[in-house]
Protein backbone atom coordinates (compact mmCIF):
# COMPACT_ATOMS: atom_id res chain seq x y z
CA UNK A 1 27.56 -1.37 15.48
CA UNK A 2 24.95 1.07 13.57
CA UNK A 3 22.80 1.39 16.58
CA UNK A 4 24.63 3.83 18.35
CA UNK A 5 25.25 5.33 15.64
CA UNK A 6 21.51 5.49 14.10
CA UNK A 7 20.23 7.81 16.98
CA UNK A 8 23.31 10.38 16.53
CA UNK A 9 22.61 10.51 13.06
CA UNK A 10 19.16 10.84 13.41
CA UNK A 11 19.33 13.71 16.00
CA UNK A 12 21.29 15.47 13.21
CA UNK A 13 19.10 14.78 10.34
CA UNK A 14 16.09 16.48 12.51
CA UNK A 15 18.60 19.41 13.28
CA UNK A 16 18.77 20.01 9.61
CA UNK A 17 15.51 19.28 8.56
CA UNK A 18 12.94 19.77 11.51
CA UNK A 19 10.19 19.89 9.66
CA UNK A 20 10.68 15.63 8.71
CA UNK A 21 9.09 13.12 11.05
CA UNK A 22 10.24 10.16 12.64
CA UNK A 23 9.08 7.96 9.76
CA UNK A 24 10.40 10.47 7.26
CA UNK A 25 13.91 10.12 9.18
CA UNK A 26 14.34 6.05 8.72
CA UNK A 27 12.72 6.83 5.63
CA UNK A 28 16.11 8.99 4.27
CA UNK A 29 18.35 6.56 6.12
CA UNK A 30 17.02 3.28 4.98
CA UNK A 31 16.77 4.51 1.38
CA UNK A 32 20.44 6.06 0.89
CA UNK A 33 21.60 3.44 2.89
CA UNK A 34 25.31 2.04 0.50
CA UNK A 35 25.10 -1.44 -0.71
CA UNK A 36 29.12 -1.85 -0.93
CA UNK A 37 31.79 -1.61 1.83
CA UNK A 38 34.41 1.83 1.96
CA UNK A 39 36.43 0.08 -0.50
CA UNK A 40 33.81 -0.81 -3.06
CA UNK A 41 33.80 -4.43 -2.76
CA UNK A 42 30.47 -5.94 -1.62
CA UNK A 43 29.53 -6.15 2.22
CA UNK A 44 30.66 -9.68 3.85
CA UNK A 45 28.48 -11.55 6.04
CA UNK A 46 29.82 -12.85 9.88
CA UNK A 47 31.10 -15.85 7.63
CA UNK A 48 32.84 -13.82 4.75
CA UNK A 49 30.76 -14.59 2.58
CA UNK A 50 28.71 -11.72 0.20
CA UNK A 51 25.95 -10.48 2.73
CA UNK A 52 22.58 -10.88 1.85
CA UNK A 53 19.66 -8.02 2.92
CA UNK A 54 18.92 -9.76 6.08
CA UNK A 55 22.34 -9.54 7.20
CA UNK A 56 22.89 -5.79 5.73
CA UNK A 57 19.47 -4.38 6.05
CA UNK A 58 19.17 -1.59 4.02
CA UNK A 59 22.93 -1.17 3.70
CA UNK A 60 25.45 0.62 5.72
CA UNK A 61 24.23 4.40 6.49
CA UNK A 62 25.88 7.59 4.15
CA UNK A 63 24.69 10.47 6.55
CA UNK A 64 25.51 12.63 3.45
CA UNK A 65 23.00 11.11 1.16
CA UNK A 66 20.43 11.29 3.68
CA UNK A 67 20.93 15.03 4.96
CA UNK A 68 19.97 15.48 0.93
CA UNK A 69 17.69 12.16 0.23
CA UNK A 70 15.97 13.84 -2.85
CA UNK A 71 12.64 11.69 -2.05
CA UNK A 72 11.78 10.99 1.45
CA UNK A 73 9.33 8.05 1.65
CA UNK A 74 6.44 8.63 4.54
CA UNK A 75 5.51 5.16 4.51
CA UNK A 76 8.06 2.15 5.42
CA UNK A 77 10.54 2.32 2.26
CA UNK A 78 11.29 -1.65 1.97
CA UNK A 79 8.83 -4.06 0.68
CA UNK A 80 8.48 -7.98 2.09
CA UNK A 81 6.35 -10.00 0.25
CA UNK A 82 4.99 -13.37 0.85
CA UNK A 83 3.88 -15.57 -2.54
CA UNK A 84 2.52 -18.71 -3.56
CA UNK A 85 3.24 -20.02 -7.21
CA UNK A 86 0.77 -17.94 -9.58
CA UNK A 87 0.13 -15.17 -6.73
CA UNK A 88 0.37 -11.37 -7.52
CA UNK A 89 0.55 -8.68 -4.55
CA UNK A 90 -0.06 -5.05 -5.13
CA UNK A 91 1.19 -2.60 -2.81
CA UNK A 92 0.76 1.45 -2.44
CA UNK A 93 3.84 3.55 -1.50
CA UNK A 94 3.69 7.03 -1.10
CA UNK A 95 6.86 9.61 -1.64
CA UNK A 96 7.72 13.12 -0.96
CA UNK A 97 9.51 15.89 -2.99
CA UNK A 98 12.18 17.02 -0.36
CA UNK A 99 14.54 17.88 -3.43
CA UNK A 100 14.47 20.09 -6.32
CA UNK A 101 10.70 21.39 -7.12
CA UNK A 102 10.94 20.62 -10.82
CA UNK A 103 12.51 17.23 -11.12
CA UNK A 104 11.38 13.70 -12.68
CA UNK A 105 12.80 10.30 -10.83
CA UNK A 106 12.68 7.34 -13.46
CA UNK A 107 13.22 3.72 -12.41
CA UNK A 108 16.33 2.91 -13.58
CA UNK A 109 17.56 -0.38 -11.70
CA UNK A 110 15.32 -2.93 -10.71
CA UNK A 111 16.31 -6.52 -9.38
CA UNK A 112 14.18 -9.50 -8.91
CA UNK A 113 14.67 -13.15 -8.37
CA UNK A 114 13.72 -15.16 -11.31
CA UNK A 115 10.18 -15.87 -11.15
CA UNK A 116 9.41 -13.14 -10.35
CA UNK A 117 7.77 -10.05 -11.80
CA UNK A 118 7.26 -6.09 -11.28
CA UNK A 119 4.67 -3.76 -12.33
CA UNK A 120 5.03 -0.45 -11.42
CA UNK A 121 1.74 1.81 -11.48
CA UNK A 122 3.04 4.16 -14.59
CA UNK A 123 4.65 3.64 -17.91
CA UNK A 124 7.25 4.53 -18.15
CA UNK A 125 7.41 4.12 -14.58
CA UNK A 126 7.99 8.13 -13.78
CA UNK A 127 7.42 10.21 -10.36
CA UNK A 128 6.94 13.59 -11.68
CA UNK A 129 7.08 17.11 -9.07
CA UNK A 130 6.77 20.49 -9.58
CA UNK A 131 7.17 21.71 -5.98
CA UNK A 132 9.18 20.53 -3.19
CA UNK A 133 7.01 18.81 -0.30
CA UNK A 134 5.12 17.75 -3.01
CA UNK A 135 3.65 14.04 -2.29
CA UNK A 136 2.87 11.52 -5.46
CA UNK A 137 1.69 7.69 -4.86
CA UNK A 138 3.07 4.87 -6.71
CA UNK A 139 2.15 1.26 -6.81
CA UNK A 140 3.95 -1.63 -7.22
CA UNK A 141 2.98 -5.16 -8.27
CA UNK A 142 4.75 -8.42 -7.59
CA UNK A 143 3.71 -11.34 -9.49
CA UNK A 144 5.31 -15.12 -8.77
CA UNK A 145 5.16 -17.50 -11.77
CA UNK A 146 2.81 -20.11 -11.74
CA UNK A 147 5.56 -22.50 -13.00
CA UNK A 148 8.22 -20.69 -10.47
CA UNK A 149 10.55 -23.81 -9.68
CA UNK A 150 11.51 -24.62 -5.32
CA UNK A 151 14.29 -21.89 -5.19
CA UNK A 152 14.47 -21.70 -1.00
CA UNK A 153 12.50 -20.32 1.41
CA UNK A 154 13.59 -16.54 0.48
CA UNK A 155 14.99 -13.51 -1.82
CA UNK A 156 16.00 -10.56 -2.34
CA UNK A 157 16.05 -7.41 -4.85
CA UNK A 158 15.51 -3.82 -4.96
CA UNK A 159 14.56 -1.27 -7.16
CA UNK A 160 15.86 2.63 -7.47
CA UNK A 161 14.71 5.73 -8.49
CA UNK A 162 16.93 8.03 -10.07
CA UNK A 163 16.81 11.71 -10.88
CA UNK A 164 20.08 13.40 -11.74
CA UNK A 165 22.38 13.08 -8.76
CA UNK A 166 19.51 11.12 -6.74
CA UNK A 167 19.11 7.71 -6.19
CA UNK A 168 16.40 6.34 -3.91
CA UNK A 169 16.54 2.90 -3.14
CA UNK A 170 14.10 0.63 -2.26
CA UNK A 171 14.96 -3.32 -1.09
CA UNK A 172 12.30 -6.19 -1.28
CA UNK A 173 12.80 -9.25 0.66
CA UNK A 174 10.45 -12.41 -0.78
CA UNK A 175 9.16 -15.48 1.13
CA UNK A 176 8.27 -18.26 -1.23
CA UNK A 177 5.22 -20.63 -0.08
């Protein structure tokens, strides 16, 4: 049901802010997108069971959070990534400011399966601004075990960067080879 929805909330999103871009828009909606149901519990699946991200997506849309994202990404906010045992991927994001002008986002939650690793470009890994529509580039680095054990064909994690009442979210999805 979020497509009929999604272009509504869209259309309001570039009311408030029509200075953001198409990409910007999904951007703020992908990455506020809530990873629980109204009443806190975790979002079920067609079978009841706990919903993985290619059932949810980025999560179930809080038109709230995105009318004030804190970080709008201008580049697609989700990560997929394909690896073989021993393989490492790099990737480039790049975010902008649309929140405070002074303010520091740290990465405060990160989620991986096991065998799996994440560099991010900085350490600590920090996104620093001092103006608002101010654009920094981060990048991240997945690395797959060499000894990584037949887990499935897929997974899933995420990562989040926080600064004070912001949280930006960002979802991975994995294909093992």
């Amino acid at each position: 049901m979020a497509c009929p929805h999604l272009p509504d909330i869209a259309a309001l999103l570039k009311s408030a802010h029509p200075e953001w871009s198409p990409a910007a828009i999904k951007s703020v909606i992908m990455t506020t997108g809530s990873q629980v149901s109204r009443n806190g519990h975790a979002i079920r699946d067609q079978r009841d069971l706990p919903a993985d991200m290619f059932a949810i997506g980025s999560g179930h849309v809080n038109p709230p959070k995105a009318h004030d994202p804190g970080l709008a990404q201008l580049n697609y906010p989700s990560f997929s990534v394909s690896l073989k045992r021993g393989d490492s991927k790099t990737y480039s994001r790049t975010v902008t400011n649309v929140g405070m002008a002074n303010s520091s986002y740290t990465i405060r939650d990160i989620s991986v399966p096991q065998g799996i690793s994440i560099m991010i470009s900085s350490h600590p890994p920090e996104l620093s601004f001092t103006s608002v529509h101010q654009k920094l580039t981060y990048q991240v680095t997945f690395t797959r075990d060499v000894n990584d054990k037949e887990k499935g064909p897929y997974g899933q994690g995420h990562m989040a960067w926080v600064s004070g009442k912001y949280t930006v979210r960002t979802p991975f999805s994995f294909k093992f080879e």
